[in-house]
Protein backbone atom coordinates (compact mmCIF):
# COMPACT_ATOMS: atom_id res chain seq x y z
CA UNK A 1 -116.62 -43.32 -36.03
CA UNK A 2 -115.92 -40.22 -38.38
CA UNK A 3 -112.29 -39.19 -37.32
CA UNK A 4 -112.18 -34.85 -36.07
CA UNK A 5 -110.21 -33.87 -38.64
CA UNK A 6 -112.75 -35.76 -41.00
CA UNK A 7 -115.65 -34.42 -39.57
CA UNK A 8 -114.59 -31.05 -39.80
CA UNK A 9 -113.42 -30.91 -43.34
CA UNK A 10 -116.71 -32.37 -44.27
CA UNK A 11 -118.51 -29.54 -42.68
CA UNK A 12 -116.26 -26.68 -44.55
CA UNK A 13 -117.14 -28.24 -47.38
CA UNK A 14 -121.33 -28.25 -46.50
CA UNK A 15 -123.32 -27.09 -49.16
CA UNK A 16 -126.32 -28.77 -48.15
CA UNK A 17 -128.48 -25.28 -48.25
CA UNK A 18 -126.48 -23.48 -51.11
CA UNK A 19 -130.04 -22.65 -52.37
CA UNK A 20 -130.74 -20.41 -49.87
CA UNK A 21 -127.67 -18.04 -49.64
CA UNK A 22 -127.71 -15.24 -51.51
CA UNK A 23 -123.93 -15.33 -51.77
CA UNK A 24 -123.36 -19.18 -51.87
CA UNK A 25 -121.67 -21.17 -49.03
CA UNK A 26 -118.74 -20.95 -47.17
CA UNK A 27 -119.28 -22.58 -44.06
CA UNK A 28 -117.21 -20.24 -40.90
CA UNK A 29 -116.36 -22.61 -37.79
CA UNK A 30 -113.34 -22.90 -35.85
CA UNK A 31 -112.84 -25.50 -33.65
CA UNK A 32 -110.02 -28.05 -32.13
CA UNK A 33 -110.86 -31.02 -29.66
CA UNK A 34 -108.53 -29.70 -27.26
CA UNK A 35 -110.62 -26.07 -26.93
CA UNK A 36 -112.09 -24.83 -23.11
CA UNK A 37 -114.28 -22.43 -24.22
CA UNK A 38 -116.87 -22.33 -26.79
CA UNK A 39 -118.47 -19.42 -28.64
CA UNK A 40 -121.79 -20.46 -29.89
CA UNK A 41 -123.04 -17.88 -32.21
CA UNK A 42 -125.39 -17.24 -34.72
CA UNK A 43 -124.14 -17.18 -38.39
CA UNK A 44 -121.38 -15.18 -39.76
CA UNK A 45 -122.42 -11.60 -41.51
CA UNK A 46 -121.61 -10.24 -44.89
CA UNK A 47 -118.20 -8.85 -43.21
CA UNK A 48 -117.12 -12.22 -42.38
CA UNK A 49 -118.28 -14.01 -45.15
CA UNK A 50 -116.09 -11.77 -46.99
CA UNK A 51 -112.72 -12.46 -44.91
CA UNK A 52 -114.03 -15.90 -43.93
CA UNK A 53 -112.46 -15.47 -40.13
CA UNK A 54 -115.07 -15.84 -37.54
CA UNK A 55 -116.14 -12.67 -36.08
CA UNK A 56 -113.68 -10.38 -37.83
CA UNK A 57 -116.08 -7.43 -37.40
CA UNK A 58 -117.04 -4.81 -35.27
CA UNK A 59 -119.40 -7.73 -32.97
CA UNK A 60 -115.97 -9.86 -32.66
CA UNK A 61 -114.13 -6.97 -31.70
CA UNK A 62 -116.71 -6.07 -28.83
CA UNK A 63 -116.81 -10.03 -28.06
CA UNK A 64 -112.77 -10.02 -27.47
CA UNK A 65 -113.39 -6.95 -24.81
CA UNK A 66 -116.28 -8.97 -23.28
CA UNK A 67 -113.70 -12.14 -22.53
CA UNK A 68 -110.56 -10.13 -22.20
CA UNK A 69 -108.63 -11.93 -24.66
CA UNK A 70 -106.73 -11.22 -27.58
CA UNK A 71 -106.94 -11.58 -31.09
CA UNK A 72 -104.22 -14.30 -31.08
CA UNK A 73 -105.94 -15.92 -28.09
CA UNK A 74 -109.21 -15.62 -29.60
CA UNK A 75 -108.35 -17.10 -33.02
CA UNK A 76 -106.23 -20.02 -31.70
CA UNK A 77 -108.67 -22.84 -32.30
CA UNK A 78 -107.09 -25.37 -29.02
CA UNK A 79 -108.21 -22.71 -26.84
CA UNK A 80 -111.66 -21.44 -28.26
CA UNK A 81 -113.91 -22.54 -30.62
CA UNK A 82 -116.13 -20.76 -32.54
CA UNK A 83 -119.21 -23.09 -33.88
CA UNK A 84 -122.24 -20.71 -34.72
CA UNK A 85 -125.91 -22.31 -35.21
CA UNK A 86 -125.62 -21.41 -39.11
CA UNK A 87 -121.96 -21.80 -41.00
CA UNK A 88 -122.83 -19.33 -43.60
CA UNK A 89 -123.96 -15.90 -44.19
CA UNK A 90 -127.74 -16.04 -44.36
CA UNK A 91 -128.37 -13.09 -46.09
CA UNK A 92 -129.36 -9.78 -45.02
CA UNK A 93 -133.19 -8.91 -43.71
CA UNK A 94 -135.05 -5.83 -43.08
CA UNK A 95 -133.30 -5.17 -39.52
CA UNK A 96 -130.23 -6.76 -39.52
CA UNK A 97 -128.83 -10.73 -41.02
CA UNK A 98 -131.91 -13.24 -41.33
CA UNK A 99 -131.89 -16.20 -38.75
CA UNK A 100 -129.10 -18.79 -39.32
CA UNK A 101 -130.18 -21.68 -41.57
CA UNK A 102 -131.56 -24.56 -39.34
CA UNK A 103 -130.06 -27.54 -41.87
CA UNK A 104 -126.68 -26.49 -40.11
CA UNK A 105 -127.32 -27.27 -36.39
CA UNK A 106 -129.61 -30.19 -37.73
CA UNK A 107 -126.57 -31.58 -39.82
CA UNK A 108 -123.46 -30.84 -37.61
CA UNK A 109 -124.08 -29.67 -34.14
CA UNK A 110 -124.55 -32.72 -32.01
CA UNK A 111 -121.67 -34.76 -33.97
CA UNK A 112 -119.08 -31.56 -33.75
CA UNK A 113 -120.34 -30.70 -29.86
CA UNK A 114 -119.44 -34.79 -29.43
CA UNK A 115 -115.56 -33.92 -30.40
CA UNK A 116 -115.06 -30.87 -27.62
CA UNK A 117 -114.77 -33.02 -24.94
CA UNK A 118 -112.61 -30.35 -23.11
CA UNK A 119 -115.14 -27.64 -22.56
CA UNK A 120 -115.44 -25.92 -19.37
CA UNK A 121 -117.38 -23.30 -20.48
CA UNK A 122 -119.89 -22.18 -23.38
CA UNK A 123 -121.08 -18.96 -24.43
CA UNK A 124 -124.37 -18.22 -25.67
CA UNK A 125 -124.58 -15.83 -28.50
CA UNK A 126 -128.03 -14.17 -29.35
CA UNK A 127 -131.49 -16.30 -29.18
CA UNK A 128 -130.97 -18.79 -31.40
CA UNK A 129 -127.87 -19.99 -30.18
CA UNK A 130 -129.57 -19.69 -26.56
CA UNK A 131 -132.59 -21.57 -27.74
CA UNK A 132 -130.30 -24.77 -28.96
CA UNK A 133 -128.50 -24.65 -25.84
CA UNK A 134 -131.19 -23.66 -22.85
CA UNK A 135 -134.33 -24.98 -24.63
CA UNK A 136 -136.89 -23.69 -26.95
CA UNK A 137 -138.79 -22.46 -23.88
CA UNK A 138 -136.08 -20.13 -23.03
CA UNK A 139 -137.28 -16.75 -21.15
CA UNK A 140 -137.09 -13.66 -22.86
CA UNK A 141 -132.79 -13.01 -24.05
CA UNK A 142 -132.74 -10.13 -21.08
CA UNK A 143 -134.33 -12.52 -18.61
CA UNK A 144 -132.17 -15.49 -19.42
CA UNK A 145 -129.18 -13.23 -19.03
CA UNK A 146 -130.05 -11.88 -15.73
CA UNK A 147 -130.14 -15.09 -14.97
CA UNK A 148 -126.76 -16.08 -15.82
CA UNK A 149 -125.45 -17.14 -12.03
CA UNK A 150 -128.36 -19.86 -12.66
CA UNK A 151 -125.76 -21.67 -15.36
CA UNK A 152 -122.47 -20.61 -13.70
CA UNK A 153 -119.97 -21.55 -14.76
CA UNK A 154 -120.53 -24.09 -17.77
CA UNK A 155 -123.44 -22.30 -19.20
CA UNK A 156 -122.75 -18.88 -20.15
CA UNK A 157 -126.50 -16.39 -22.20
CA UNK A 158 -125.18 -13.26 -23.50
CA UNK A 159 -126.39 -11.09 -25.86
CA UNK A 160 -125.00 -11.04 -29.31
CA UNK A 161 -122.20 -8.43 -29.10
CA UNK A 162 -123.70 -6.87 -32.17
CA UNK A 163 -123.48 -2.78 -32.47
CA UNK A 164 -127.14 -3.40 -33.37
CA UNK A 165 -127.53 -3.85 -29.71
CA UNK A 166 -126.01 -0.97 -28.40
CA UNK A 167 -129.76 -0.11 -27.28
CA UNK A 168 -130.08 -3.03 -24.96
CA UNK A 169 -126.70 -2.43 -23.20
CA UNK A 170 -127.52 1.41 -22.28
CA UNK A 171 -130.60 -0.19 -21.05
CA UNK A 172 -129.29 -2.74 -19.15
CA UNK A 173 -125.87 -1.53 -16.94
CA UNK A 174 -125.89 -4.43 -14.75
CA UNK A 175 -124.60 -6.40 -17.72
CA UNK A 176 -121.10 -4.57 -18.16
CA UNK A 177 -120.94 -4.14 -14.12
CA UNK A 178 -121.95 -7.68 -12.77
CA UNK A 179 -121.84 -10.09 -15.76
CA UNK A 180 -118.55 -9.10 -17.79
CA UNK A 181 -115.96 -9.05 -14.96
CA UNK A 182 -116.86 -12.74 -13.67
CA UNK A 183 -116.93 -13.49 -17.27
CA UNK A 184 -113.21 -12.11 -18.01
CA UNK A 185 -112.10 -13.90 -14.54
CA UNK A 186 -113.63 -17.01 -16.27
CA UNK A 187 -112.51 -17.41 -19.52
CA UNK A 188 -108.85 -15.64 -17.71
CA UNK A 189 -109.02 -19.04 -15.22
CA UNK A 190 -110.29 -21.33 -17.94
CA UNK A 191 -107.59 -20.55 -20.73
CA UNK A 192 -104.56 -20.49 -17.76
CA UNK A 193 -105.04 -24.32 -17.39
């Protein structure tokens, strides 16, 4: 059995689809066996493939005011861990990043998701991330959201926390007004223990 430490360091080191990004790889992850919440995401953008810290753009910003935490919180790998669908930057497409790479989740998911054997909660990013984690057959991203009290309190659909989707949270309200304070009160309960 591949130690964590092992395990991890083999997956920063993944090139196994370094044909396919334009900018080469350099797999983004954080993660700790100790962490309580997980942040399953898509695959980092240009931004962060550039810094190479998880979210260090404007969508990690909004994600921090989603779960009420701070930047020190948010970046201290025994209390969340970040594992995205893809580890690198994809490459840009017409509207926005192209889908994550699937040789990443195919490669690493399972046997990283097998070391977090403290999570109490995880966090759906965007549709991929939803489709690994409710099912291919997943509704529509708005109607699995609604539907969050369904998977309360392990199972948490948002939307990616993108600035791209600005247009989807003017036209839904009832995300910021019912879904984001039991989500803060969550993660708040979660990281206290």
């Amino acid at each position: 059995m591949t130690s964590f430490s092992s395990l991890l360091t083999e997956a920063r080191a993944c090139i196994i689809c370094e044909a396919h990004l334009p900018l080469g790889p350099r797999p983004i992850l954080q993660l700790h066996p100790k962490a309580r919440v997980l942040v399953a995401g898509q695959a980092p953008g240009k931004k962060v493939h550039d810094s190479g810290v998880p979210f260090d753009d404007a969508s990690g910003n909004r994600l921090r005011e989603w779960l009420g935490v701070t930047r020190e919180v948010f970046y201290d790998p025994e209390q969340i861990a970040i594992l995205p669908m893809g580890f690198c930057f994809p490459g840009a497409g017409r509207s926005g990043d192209r889908p994550p790479r699937p040789e990443c989740a195919s490669a690493w998911r399972k046997q990283l998701l097998g070391k977090l054997r403290h999570l109490e909660v995880t966090l759906a990013l965007g549709r991929y991330a939803q489709a690994y984690h409710f099912g291919e057959a997943s509704s529509s991203l708005t109607e699995l959201v609604k539907s969050w009290r369904t998977y309360w309190p392990r199972m948490i659909p948002l939307p990616h926390p993108s600035p791209r989707n600005n247009l989807w949270l003017r036209r839904n309200p009832w995300f910021e007004v019912e879904l984001l304070p039991s989500l803060r009160k969550r993660v708040s309960e979660v990281l206290a223990r």
